[in-house]
C-alpha atoms as a PDB file:
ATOM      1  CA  UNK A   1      -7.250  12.405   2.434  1.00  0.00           C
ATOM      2  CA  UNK A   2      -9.035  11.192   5.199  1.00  0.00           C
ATOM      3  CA  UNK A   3     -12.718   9.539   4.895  1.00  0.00           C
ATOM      4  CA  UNK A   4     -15.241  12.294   6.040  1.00  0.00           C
ATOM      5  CA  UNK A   5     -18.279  10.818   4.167  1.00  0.00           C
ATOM      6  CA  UNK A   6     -21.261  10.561   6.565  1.00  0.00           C
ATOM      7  CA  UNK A   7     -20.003  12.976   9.262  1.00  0.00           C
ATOM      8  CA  UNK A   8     -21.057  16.373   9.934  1.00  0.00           C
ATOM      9  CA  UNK A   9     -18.911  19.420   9.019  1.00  0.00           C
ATOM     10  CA  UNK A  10     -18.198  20.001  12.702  1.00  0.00           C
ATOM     11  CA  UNK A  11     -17.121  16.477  12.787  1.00  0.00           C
ATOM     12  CA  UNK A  12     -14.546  16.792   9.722  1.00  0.00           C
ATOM     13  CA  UNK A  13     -12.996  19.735  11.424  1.00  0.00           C
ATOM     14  CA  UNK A  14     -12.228  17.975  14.656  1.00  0.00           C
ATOM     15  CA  UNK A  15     -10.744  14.989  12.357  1.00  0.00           C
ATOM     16  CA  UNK A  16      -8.841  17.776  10.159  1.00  0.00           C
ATOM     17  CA  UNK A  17      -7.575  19.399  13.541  1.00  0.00           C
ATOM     18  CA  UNK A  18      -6.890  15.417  15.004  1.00  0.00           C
ATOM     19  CA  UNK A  19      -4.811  14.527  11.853  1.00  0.00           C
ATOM     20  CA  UNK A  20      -2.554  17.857  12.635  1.00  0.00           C
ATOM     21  CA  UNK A  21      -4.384  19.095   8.814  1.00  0.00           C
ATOM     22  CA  UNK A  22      -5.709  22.584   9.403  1.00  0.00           C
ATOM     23  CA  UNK A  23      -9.352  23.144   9.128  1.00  0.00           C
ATOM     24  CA  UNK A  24      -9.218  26.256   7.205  1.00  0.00           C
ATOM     25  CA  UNK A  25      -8.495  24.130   4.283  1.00  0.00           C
ATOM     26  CA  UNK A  26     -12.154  22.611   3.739  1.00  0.00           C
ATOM     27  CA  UNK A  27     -14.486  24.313   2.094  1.00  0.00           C
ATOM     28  CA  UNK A  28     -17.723  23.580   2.653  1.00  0.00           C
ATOM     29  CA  UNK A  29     -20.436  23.714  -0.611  1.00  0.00           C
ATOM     30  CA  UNK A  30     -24.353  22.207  -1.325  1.00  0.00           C
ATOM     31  CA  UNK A  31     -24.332  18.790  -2.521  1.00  0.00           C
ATOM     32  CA  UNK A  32     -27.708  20.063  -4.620  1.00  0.00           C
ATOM     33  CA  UNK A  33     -27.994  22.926  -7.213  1.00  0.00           C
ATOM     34  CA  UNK A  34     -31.246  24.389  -5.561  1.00  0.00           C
ATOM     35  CA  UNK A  35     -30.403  24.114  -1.967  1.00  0.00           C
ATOM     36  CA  UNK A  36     -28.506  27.314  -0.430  1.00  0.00           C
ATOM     37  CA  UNK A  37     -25.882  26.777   2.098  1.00  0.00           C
ATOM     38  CA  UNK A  38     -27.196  28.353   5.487  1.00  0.00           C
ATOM     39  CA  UNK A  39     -24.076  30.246   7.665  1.00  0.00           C
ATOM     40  CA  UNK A  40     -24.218  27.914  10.276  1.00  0.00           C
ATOM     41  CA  UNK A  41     -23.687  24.275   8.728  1.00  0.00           C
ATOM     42  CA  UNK A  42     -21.996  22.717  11.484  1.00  0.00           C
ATOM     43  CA  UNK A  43     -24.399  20.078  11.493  1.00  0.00           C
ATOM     44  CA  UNK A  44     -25.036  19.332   7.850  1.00  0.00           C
ATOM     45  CA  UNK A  45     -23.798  15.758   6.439  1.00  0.00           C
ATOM     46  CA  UNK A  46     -21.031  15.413   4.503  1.00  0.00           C
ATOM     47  CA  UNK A  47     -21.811  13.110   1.149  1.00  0.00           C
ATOM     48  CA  UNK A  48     -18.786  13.895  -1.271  1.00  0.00           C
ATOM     49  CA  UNK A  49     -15.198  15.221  -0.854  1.00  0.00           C
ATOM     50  CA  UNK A  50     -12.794  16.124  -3.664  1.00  0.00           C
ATOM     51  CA  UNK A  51     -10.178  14.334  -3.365  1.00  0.00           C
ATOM     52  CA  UNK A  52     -11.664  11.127  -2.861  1.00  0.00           C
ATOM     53  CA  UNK A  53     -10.639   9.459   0.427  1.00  0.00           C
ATOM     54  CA  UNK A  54      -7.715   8.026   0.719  1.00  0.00           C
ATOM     55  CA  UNK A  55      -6.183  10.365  -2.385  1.00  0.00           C
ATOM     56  CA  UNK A  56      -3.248  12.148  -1.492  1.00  0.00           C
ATOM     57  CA  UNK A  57      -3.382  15.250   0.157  1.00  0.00           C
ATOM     58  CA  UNK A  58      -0.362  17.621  -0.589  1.00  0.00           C
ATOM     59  CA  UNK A  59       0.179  21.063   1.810  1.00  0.00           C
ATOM     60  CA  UNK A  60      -1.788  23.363  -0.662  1.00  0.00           C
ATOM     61  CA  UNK A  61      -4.905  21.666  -1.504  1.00  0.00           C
ATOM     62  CA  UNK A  62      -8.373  22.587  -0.389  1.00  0.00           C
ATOM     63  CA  UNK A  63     -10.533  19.895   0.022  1.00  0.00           C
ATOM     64  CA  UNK A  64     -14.052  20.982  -1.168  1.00  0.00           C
ATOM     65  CA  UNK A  65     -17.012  19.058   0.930  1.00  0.00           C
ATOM     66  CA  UNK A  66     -20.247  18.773  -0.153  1.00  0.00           C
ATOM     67  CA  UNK A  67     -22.637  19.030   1.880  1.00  0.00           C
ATOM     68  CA  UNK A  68     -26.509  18.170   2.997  1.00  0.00           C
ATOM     69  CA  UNK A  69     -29.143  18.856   5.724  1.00  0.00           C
ATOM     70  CA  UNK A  70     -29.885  15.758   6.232  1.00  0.00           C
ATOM     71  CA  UNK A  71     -27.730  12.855   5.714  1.00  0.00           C
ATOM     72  CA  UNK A  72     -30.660  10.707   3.267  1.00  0.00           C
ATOM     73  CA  UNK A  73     -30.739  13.476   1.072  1.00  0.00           C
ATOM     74  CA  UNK A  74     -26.846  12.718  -0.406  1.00  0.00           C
ATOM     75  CA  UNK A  75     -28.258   9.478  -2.256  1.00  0.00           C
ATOM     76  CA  UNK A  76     -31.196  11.929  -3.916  1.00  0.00           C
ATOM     77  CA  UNK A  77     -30.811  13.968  -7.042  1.00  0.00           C
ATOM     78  CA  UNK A  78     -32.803  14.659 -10.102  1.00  0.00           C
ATOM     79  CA  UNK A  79     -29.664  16.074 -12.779  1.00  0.00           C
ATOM     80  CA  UNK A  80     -28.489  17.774  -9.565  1.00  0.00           C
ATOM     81  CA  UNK A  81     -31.155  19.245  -7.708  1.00  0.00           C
ATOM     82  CA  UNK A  82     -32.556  17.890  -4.234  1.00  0.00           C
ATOM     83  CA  UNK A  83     -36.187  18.555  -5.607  1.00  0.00           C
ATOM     84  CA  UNK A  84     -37.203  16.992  -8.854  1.00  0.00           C
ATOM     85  CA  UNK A  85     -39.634  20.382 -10.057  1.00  0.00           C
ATOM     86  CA  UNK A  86     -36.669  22.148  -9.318  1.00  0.00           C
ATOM     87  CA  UNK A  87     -35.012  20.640 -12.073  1.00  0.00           C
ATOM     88  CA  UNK A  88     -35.261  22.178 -15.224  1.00  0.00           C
ATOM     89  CA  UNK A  89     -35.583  19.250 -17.589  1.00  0.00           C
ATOM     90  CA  UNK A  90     -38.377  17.680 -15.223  1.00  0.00           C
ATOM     91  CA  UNK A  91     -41.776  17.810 -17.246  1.00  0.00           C
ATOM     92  CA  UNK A  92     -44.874  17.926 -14.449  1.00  0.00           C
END
């Protein structure tokens, strides 16, 4: 599996296509629970793949990436969701 962590979707295709690995096998998901994945998210940051880099990749697997807007927002969570009053368990 190669190392996509920091790199924008569009960027992990172009490595995918570079590597001869076909792009159609990422999938592409919110790193946060209360942020929606827009249509167009070319240019969101990649902060976690499954499998982990380096991890074998075998013909049929579909490497999931999560993704965010903006790259600083990968580091952030409160129990999963970008926004802490978002979170359910948050008390104001």
């Amino acid at each position: 599996m190669p190392a996509l962590h920091s790199r924008t979707y569009e960027q992990a295709r172009t490595e995918f296509s570079r590597q001869d690995l076909s792009p159609a096998r990422l999938t592409a998901a919110a790193q946060h629970k209360d942020v929606t994945l827009p249509r167009d998210h070319d240019g969101w940051y990649i902060c976690d793949t499954s499998p982990r880099p380096g991890a074998p990749l075998p013909a049929t697997t579909t490497v999931t990436v999560r993704l965010a807007q903006d790259f600083s927002d990968c580091t952030t969570s409160f129990n999963g969701y970008l926004y802490e009053k978002n979170d359910p368990s948050s008390t104001p």
